[in-house]
C-alpha atoms as a PDB file:
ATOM      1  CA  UNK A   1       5.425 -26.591   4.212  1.00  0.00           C
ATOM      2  CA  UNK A   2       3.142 -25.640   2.073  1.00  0.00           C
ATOM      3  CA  UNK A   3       1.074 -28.754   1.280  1.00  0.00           C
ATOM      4  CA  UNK A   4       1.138 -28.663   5.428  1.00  0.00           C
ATOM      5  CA  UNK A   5      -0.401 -25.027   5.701  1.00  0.00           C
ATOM      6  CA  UNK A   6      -3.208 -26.109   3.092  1.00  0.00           C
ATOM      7  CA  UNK A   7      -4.121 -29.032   4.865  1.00  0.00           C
ATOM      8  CA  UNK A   8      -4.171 -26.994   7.870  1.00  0.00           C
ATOM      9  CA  UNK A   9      -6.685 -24.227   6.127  1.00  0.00           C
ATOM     10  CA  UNK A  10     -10.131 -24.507   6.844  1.00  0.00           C
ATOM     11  CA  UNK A  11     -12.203 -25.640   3.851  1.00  0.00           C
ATOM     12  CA  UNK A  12     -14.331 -22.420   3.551  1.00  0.00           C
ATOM     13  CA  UNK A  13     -10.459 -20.718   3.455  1.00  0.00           C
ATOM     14  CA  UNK A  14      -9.700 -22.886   0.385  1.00  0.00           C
ATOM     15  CA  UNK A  15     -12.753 -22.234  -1.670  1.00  0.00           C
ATOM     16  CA  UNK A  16     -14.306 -18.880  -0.532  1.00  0.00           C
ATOM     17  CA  UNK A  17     -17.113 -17.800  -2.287  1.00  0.00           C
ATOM     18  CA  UNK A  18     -17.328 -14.681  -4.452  1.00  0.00           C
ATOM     19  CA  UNK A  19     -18.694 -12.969  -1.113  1.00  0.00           C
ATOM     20  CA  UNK A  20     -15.878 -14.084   0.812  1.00  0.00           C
ATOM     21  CA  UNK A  21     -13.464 -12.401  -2.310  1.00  0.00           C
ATOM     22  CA  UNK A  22     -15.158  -9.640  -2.671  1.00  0.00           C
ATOM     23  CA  UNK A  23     -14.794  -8.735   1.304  1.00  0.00           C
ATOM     24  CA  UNK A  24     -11.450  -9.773   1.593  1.00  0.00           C
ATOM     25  CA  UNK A  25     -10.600  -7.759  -1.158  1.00  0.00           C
ATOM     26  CA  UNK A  26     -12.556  -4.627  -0.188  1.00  0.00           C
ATOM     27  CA  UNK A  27     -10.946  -5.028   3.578  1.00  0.00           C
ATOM     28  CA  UNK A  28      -7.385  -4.549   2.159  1.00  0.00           C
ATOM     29  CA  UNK A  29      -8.575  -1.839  -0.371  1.00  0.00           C
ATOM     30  CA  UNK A  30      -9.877  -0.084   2.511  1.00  0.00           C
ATOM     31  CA  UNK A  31      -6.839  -0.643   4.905  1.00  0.00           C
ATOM     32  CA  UNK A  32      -4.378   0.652   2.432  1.00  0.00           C
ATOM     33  CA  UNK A  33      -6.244   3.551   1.700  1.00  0.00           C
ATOM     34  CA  UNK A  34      -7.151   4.991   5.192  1.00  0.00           C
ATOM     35  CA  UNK A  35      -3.315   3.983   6.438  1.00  0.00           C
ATOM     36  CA  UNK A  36      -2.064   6.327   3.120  1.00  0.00           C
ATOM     37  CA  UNK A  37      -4.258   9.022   3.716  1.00  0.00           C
ATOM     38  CA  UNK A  38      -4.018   9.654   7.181  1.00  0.00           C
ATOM     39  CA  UNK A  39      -0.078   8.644   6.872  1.00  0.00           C
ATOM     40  CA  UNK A  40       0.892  11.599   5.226  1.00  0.00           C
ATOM     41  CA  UNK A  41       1.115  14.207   2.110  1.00  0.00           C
ATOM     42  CA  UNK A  42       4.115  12.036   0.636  1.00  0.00           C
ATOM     43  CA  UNK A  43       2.340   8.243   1.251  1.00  0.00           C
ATOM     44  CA  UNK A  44      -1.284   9.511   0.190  1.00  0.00           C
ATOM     45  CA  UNK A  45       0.607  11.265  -3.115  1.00  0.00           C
ATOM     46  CA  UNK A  46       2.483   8.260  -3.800  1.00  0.00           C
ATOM     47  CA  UNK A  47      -0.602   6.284  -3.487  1.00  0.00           C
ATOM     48  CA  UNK A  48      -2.204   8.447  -5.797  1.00  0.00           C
ATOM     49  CA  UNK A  49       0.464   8.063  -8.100  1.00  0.00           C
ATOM     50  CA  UNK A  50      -0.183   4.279  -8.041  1.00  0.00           C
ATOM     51  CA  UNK A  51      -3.618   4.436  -8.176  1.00  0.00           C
ATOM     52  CA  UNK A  52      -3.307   6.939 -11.380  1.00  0.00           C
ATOM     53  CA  UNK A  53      -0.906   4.737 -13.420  1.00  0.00           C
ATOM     54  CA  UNK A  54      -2.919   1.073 -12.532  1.00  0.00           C
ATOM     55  CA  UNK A  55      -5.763   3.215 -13.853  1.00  0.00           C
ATOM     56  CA  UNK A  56      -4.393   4.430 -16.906  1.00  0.00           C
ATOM     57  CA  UNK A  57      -3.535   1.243 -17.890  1.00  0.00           C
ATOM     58  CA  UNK A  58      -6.304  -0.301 -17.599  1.00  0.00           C
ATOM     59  CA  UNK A  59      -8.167   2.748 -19.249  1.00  0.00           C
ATOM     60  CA  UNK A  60      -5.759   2.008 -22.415  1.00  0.00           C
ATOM     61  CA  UNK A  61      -6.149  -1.815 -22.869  1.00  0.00           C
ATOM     62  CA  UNK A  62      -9.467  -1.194 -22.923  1.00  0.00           C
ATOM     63  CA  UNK A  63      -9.966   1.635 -25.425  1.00  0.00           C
ATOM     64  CA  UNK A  64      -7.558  -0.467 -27.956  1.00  0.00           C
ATOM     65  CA  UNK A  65     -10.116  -3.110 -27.862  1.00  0.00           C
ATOM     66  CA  UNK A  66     -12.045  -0.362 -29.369  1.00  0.00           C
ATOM     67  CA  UNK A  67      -9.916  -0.065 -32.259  1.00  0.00           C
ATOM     68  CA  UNK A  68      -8.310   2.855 -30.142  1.00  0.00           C
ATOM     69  CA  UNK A  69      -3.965   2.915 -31.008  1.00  0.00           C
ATOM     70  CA  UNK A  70      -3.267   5.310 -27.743  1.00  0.00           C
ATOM     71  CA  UNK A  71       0.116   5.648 -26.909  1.00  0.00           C
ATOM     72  CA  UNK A  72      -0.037   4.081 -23.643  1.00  0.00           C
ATOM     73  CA  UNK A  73       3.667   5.073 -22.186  1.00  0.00           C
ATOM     74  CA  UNK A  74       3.602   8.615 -22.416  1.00  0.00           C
ATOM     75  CA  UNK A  75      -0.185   8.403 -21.344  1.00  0.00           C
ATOM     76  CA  UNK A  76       0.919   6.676 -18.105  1.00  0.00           C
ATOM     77  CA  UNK A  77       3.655   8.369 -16.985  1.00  0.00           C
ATOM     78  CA  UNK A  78       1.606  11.637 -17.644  1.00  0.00           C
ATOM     79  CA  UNK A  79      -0.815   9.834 -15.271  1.00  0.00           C
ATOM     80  CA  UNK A  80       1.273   9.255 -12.694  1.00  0.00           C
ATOM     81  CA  UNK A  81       3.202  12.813 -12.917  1.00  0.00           C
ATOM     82  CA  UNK A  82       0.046  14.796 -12.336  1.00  0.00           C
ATOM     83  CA  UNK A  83      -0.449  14.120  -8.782  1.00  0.00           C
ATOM     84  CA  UNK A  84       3.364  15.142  -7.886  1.00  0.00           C
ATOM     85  CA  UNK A  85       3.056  17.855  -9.890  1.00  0.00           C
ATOM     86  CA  UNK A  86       0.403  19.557  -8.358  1.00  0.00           C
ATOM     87  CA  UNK A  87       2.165  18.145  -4.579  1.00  0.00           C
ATOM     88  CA  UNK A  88       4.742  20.672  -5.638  1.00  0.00           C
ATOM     89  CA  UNK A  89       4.000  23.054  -8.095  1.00  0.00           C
ATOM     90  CA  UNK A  90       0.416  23.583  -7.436  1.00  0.00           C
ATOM     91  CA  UNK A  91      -1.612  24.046 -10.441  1.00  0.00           C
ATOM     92  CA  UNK A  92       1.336  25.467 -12.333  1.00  0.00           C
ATOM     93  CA  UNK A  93       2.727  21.771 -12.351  1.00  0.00           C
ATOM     94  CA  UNK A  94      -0.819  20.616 -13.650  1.00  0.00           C
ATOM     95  CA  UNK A  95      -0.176  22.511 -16.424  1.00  0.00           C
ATOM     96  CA  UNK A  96       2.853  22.363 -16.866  1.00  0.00           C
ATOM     97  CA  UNK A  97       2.361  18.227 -17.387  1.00  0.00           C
ATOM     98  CA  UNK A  98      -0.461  18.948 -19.587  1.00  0.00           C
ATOM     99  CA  UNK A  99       1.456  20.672 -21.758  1.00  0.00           C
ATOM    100  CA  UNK A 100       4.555  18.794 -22.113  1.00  0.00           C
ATOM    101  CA  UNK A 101       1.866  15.633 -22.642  1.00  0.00           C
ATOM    102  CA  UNK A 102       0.374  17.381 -25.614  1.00  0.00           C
ATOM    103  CA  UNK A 103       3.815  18.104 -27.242  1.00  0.00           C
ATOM    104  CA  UNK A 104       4.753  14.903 -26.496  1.00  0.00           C
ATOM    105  CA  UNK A 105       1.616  13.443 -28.526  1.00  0.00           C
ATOM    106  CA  UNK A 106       2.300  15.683 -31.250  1.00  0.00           C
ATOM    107  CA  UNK A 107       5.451  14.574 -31.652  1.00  0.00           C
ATOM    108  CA  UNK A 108       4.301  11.180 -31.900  1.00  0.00           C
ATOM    109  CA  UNK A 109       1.963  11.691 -34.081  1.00  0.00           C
ATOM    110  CA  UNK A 110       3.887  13.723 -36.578  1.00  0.00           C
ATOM    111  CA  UNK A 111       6.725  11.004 -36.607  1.00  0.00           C
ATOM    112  CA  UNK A 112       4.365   7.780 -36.290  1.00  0.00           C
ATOM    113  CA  UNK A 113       2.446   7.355 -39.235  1.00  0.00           C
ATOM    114  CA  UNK A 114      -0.129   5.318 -38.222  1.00  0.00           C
ATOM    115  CA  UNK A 115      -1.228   7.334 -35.218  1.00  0.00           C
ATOM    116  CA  UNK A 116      -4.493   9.289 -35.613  1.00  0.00           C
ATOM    117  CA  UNK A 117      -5.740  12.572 -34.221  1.00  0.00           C
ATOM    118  CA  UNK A 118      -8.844  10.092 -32.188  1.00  0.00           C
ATOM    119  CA  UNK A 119      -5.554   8.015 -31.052  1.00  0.00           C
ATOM    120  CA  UNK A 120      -4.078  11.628 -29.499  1.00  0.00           C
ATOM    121  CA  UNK A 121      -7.147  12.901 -28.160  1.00  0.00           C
ATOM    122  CA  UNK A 122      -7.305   9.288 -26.838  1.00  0.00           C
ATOM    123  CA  UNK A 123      -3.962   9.520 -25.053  1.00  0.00           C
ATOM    124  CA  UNK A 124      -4.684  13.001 -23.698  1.00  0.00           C
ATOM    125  CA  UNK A 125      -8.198  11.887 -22.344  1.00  0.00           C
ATOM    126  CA  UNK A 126      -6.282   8.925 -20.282  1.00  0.00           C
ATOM    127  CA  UNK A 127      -3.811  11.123 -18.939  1.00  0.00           C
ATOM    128  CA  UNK A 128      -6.446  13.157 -17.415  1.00  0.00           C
ATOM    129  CA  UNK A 129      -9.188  11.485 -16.753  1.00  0.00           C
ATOM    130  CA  UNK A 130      -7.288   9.380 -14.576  1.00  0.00           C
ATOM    131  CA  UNK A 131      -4.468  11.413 -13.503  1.00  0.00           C
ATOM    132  CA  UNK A 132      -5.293  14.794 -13.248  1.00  0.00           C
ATOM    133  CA  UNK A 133      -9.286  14.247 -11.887  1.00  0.00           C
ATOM    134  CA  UNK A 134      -7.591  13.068  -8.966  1.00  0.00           C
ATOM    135  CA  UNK A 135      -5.068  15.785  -7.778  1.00  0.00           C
ATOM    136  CA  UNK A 136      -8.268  17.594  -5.689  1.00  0.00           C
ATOM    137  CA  UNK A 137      -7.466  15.058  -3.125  1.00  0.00           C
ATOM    138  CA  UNK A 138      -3.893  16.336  -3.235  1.00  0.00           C
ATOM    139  CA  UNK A 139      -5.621  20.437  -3.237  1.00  0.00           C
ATOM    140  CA  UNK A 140      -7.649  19.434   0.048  1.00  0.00           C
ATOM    141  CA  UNK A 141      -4.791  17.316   1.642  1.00  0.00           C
ATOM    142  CA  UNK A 142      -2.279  20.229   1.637  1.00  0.00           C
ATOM    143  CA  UNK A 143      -4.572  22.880   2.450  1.00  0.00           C
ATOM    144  CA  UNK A 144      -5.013  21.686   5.913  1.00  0.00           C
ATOM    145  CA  UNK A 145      -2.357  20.875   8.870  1.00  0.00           C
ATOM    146  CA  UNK A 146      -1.895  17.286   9.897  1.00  0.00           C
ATOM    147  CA  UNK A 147      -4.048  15.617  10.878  1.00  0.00           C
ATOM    148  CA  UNK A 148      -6.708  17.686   9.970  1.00  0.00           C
ATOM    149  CA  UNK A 149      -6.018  17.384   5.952  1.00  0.00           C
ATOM    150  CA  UNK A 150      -5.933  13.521   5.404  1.00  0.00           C
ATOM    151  CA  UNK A 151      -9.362  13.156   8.180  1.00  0.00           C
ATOM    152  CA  UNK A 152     -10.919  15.720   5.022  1.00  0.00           C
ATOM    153  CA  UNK A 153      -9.829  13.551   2.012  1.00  0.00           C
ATOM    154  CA  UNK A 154     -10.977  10.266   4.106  1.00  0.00           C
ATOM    155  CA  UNK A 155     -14.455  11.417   5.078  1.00  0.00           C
ATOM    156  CA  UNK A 156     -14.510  12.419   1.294  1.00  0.00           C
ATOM    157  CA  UNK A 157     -13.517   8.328   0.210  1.00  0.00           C
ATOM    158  CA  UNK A 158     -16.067   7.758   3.457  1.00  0.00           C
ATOM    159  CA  UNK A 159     -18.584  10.094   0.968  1.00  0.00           C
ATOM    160  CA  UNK A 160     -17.892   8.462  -2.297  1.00  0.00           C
ATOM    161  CA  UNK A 161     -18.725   4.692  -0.563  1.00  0.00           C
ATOM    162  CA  UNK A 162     -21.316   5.895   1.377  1.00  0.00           C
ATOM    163  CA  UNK A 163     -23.289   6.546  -1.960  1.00  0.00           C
ATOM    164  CA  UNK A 164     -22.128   3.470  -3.852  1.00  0.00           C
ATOM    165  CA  UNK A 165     -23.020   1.151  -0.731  1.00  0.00           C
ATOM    166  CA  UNK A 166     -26.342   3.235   0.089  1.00  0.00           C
ATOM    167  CA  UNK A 167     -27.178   3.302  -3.791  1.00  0.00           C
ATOM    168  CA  UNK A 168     -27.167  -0.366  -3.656  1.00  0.00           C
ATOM    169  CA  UNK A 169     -28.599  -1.776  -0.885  1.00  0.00           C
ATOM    170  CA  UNK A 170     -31.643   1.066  -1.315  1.00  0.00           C
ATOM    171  CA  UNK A 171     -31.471   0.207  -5.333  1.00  0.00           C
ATOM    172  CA  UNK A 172     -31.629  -3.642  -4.933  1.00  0.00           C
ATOM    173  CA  UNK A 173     -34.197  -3.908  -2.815  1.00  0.00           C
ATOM    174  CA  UNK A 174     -37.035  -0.853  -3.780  1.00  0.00           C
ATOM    175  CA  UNK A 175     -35.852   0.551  -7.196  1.00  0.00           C
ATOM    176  CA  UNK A 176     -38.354   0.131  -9.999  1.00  0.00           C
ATOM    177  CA  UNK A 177     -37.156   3.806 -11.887  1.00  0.00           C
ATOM    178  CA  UNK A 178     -34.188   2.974 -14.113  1.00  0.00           C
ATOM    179  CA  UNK A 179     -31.794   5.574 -13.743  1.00  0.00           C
ATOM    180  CA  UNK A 180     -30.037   5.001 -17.121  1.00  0.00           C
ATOM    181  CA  UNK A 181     -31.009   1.691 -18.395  1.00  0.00           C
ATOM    182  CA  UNK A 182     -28.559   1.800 -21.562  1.00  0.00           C
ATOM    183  CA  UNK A 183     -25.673   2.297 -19.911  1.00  0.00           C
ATOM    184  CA  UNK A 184     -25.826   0.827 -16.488  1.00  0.00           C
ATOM    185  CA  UNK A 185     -29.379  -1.158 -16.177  1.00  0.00           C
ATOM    186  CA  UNK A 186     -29.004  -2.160 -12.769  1.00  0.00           C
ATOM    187  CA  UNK A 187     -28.958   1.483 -11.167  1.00  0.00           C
ATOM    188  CA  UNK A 188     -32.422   3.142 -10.272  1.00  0.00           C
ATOM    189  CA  UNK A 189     -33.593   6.668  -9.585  1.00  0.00           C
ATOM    190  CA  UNK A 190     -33.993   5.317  -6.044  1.00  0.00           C
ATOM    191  CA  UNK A 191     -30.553   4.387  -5.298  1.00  0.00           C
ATOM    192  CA  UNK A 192     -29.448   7.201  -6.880  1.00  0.00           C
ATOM    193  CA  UNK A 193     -31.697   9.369  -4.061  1.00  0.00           C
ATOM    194  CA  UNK A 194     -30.295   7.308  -1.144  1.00  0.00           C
ATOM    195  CA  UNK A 195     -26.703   7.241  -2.493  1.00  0.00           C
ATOM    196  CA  UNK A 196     -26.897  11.176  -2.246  1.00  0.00           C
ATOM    197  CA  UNK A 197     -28.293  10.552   1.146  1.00  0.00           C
ATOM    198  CA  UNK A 198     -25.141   8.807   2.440  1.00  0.00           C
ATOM    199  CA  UNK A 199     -22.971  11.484   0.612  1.00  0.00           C
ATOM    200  CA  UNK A 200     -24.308  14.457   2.685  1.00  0.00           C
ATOM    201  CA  UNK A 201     -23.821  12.814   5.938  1.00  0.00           C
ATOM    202  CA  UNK A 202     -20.057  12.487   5.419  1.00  0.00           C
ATOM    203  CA  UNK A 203     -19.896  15.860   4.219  1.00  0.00           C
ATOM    204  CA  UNK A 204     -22.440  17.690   6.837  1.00  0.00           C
ATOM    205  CA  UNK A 205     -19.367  15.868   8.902  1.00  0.00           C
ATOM    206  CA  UNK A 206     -16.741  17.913   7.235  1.00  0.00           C
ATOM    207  CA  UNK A 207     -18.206  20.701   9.054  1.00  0.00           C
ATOM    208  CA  UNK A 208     -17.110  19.768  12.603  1.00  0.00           C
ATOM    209  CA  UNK A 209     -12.984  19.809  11.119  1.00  0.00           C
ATOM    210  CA  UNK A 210     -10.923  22.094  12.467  1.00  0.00           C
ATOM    211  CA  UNK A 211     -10.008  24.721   9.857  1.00  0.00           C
ATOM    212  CA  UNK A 212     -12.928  24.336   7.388  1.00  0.00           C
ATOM    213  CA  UNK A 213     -15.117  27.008   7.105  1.00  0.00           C
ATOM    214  CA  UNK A 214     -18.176  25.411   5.807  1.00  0.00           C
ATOM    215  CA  UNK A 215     -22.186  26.164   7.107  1.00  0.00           C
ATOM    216  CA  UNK A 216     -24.426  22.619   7.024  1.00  0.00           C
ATOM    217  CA  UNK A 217     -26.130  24.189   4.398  1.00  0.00           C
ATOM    218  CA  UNK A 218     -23.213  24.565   2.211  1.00  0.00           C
ATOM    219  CA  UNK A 219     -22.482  20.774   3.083  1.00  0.00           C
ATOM    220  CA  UNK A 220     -26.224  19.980   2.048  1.00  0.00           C
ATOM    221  CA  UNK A 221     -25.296  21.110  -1.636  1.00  0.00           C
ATOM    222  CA  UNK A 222     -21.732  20.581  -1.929  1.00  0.00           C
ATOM    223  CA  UNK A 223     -22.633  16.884  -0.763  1.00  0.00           C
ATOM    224  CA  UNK A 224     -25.136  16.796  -3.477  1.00  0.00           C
ATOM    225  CA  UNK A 225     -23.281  17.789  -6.043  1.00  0.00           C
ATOM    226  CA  UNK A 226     -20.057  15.790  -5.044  1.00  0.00           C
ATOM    227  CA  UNK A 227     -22.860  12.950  -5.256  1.00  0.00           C
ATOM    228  CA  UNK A 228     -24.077  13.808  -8.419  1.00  0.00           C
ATOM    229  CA  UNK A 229     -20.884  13.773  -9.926  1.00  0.00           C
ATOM    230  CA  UNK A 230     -19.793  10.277  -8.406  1.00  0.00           C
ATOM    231  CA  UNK A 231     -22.554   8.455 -10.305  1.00  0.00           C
ATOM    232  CA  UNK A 232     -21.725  10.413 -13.182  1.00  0.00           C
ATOM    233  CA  UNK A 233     -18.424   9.302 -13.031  1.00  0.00           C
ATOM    234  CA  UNK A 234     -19.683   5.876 -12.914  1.00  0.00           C
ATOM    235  CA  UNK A 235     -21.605   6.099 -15.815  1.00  0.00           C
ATOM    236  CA  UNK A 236     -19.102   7.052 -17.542  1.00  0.00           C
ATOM    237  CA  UNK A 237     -16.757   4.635 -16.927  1.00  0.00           C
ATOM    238  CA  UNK A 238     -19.636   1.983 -17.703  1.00  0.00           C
ATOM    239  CA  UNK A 239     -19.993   3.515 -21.095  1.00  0.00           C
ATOM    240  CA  UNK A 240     -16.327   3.262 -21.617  1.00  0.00           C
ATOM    241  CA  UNK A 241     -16.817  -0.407 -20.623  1.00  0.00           C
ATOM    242  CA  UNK A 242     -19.859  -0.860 -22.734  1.00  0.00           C
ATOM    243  CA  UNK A 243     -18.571   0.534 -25.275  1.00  0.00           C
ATOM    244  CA  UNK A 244     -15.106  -1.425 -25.613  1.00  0.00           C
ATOM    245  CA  UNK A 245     -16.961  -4.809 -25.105  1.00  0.00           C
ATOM    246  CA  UNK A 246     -15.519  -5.064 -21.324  1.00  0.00           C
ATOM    247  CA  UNK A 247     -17.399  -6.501 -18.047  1.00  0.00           C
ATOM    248  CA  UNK A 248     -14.698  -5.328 -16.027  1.00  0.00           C
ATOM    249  CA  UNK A 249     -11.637  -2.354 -16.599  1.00  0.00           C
ATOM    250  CA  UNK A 250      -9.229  -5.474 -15.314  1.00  0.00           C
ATOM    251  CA  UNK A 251      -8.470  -8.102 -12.753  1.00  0.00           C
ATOM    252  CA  UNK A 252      -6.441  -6.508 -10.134  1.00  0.00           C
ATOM    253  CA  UNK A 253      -8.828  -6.826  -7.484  1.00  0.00           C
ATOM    254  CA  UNK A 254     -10.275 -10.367  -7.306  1.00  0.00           C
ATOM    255  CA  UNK A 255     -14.197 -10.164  -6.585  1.00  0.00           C
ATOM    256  CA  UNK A 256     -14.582  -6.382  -7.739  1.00  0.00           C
ATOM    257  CA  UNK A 257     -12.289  -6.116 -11.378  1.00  0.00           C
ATOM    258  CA  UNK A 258      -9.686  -3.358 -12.143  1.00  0.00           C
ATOM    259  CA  UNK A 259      -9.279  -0.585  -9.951  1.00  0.00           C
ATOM    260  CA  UNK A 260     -10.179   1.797 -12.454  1.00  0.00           C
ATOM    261  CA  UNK A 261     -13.792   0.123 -11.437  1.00  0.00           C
ATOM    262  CA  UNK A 262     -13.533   1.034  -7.691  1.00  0.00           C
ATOM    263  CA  UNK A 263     -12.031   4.732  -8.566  1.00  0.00           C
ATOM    264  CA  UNK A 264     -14.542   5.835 -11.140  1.00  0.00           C
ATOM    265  CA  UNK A 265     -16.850   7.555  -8.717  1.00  0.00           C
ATOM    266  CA  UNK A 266     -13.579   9.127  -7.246  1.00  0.00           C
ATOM    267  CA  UNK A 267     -12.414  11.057 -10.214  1.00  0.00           C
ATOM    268  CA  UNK A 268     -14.899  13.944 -11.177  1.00  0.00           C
ATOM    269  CA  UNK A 269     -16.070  13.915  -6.812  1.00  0.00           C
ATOM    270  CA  UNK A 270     -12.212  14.577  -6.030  1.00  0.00           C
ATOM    271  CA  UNK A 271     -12.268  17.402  -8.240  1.00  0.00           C
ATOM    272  CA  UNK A 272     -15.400  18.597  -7.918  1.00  0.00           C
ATOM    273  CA  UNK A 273     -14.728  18.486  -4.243  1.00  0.00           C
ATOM    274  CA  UNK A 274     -11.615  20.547  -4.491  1.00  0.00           C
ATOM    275  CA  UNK A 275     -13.207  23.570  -6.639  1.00  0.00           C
ATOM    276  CA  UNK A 276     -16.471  23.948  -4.007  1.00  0.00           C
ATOM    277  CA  UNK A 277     -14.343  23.723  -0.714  1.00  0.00           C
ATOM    278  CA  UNK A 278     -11.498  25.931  -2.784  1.00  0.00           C
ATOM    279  CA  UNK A 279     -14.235  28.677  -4.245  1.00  0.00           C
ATOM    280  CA  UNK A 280     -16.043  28.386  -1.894  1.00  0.00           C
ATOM    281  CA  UNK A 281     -13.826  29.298   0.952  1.00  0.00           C
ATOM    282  CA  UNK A 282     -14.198  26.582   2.755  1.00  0.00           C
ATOM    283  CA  UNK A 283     -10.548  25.443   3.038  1.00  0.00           C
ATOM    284  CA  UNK A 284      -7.333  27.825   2.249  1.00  0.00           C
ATOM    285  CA  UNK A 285      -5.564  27.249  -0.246  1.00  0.00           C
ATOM    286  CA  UNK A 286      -3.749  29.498  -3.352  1.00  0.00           C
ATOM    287  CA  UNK A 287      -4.269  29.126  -6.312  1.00  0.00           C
ATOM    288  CA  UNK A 288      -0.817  29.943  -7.736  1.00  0.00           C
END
């Protein structure tokens, strides 16, 4: 049956090129994540959870490739914890995690010998840069009624792809500037500019939800900053890469490498996004 559905596959179907992977892989990306969103708090969390834990992995095999000895299981589930945590304790169960992590990782370093303080602030740094970076989706999801909550975190994703996809079309075709030519050569000041472009326009959007309180000129600079942020993010995560020897954080998604790669502009724009809608006044939501 098989052999018959292969023969019955056109040949483009059979040997796609790395186009072809990369869109096929981007259209499920893409599908999963709008259906999650918009599905729910629970799916989106779970999602999150998911997304946090893949991530943290693939944070950890990298870093021990820098002669990095994190502990990777209490790292992970730490990763994974943060966004239920904060889906039912608020920030209370952020901290809450964070804490019990960090007593956790100094009771493995007491008892293991061969860890090192670098391999616990390591851990710690995994944990949170890919856990608890993305619980301001979770902060702007809850603070608004369905529907309402998951349209905010998807024109946000909508934000963050905006400026990757604007940054490169603008950045391949006019950028001469180099951005930050150690770290990630291929960006430009130009890209950057347009990518920021395409992140303003989602949230100028935001405006027109029901429940958010936000002028277009607070969108203007929240969208700029939430854009700033994203290629920071990026930049990091290519330093992490350069710096552990790695092309790509993993092979998860054929045609596009780990999904830490597609998340790192997510991280610091979630939570950046979070603490100007939150202090800002823009959605409603309590602290503690």
């Amino acid at each position: 049956m098989k052999q018959k559905a292969l023969d019955k596959t056109p040949q483009k179907l059979k040997n796609p090129s790395d186009l072809q992977v990369r869109f096929r892989t981007g259209v499920v990306y893409t599908a999963v994540t709008v259906i999650c969103v918009l599905a729910g708090n629970i799916p989106m969390v779970l999602m999150l959870m998911a997304v946090a834990g893949i991530c943290a992995g693939e944070f950890f095999y990298m870093l021990r490739s820098d002669a990095k000895l994190p502990n990777e299981m209490l790292g992970i589930i730490a990763a994974v914890l943060y966004p239920a945590s904060v889906y039912v304790a608020g920030l209370v169960g952020a901290m809450i995690v964070s804490l019990a992590l960090l007593l956790a990782l100094l009771v493995w370093y007491v008892f293991w010998l061969r860890a090192r303080i670098p391999d616990v602030g390591v851990s710690f740094f995994g944990a949170a840069y890919t856990g608890l970076l993305l619980c301001g989706l979770v902060v702007i999801r809850v603070s608004l009624p369905d529907p309402w909550g998951g349209v905010m975190v998807l024109l946000l994703f909508l934000g963050v792809w905006a400026n990757d996809a604007f940054a490169y079309l603008v950045g391949s075709k006019i950028g001469k500037h180099k951005l930050a030519p150690r770290t990630s050569p291929k960006k430009s000041w130009e890209g950057f500019i347009a990518g920021l472009v395409g992140s303003v326009l989602f949230w100028c959007a935001m405006t027109f939800v029901p429940g958010v309180t936000m002028s277009i000129l607070q969108a203007v600079i929240f969208g700029l900053i939430a854009g700033a942020m994203g290629v920071l993010g990026d930049l990091a995560e290519s330093r992490i890469k350069r710096n552990s020897g790695f092309k790509d954080s993993g092979t998860i998604m054929p045609g596009h490498g780990g999904l830490l790669d597609r998340s790192d502009s997510l991280f610091l724009t979630s939570i950046t996004a979070a603490i100007l809608l939150v202090v800002g006044g823009c959605i409603p939501y309590a602290l503690f």
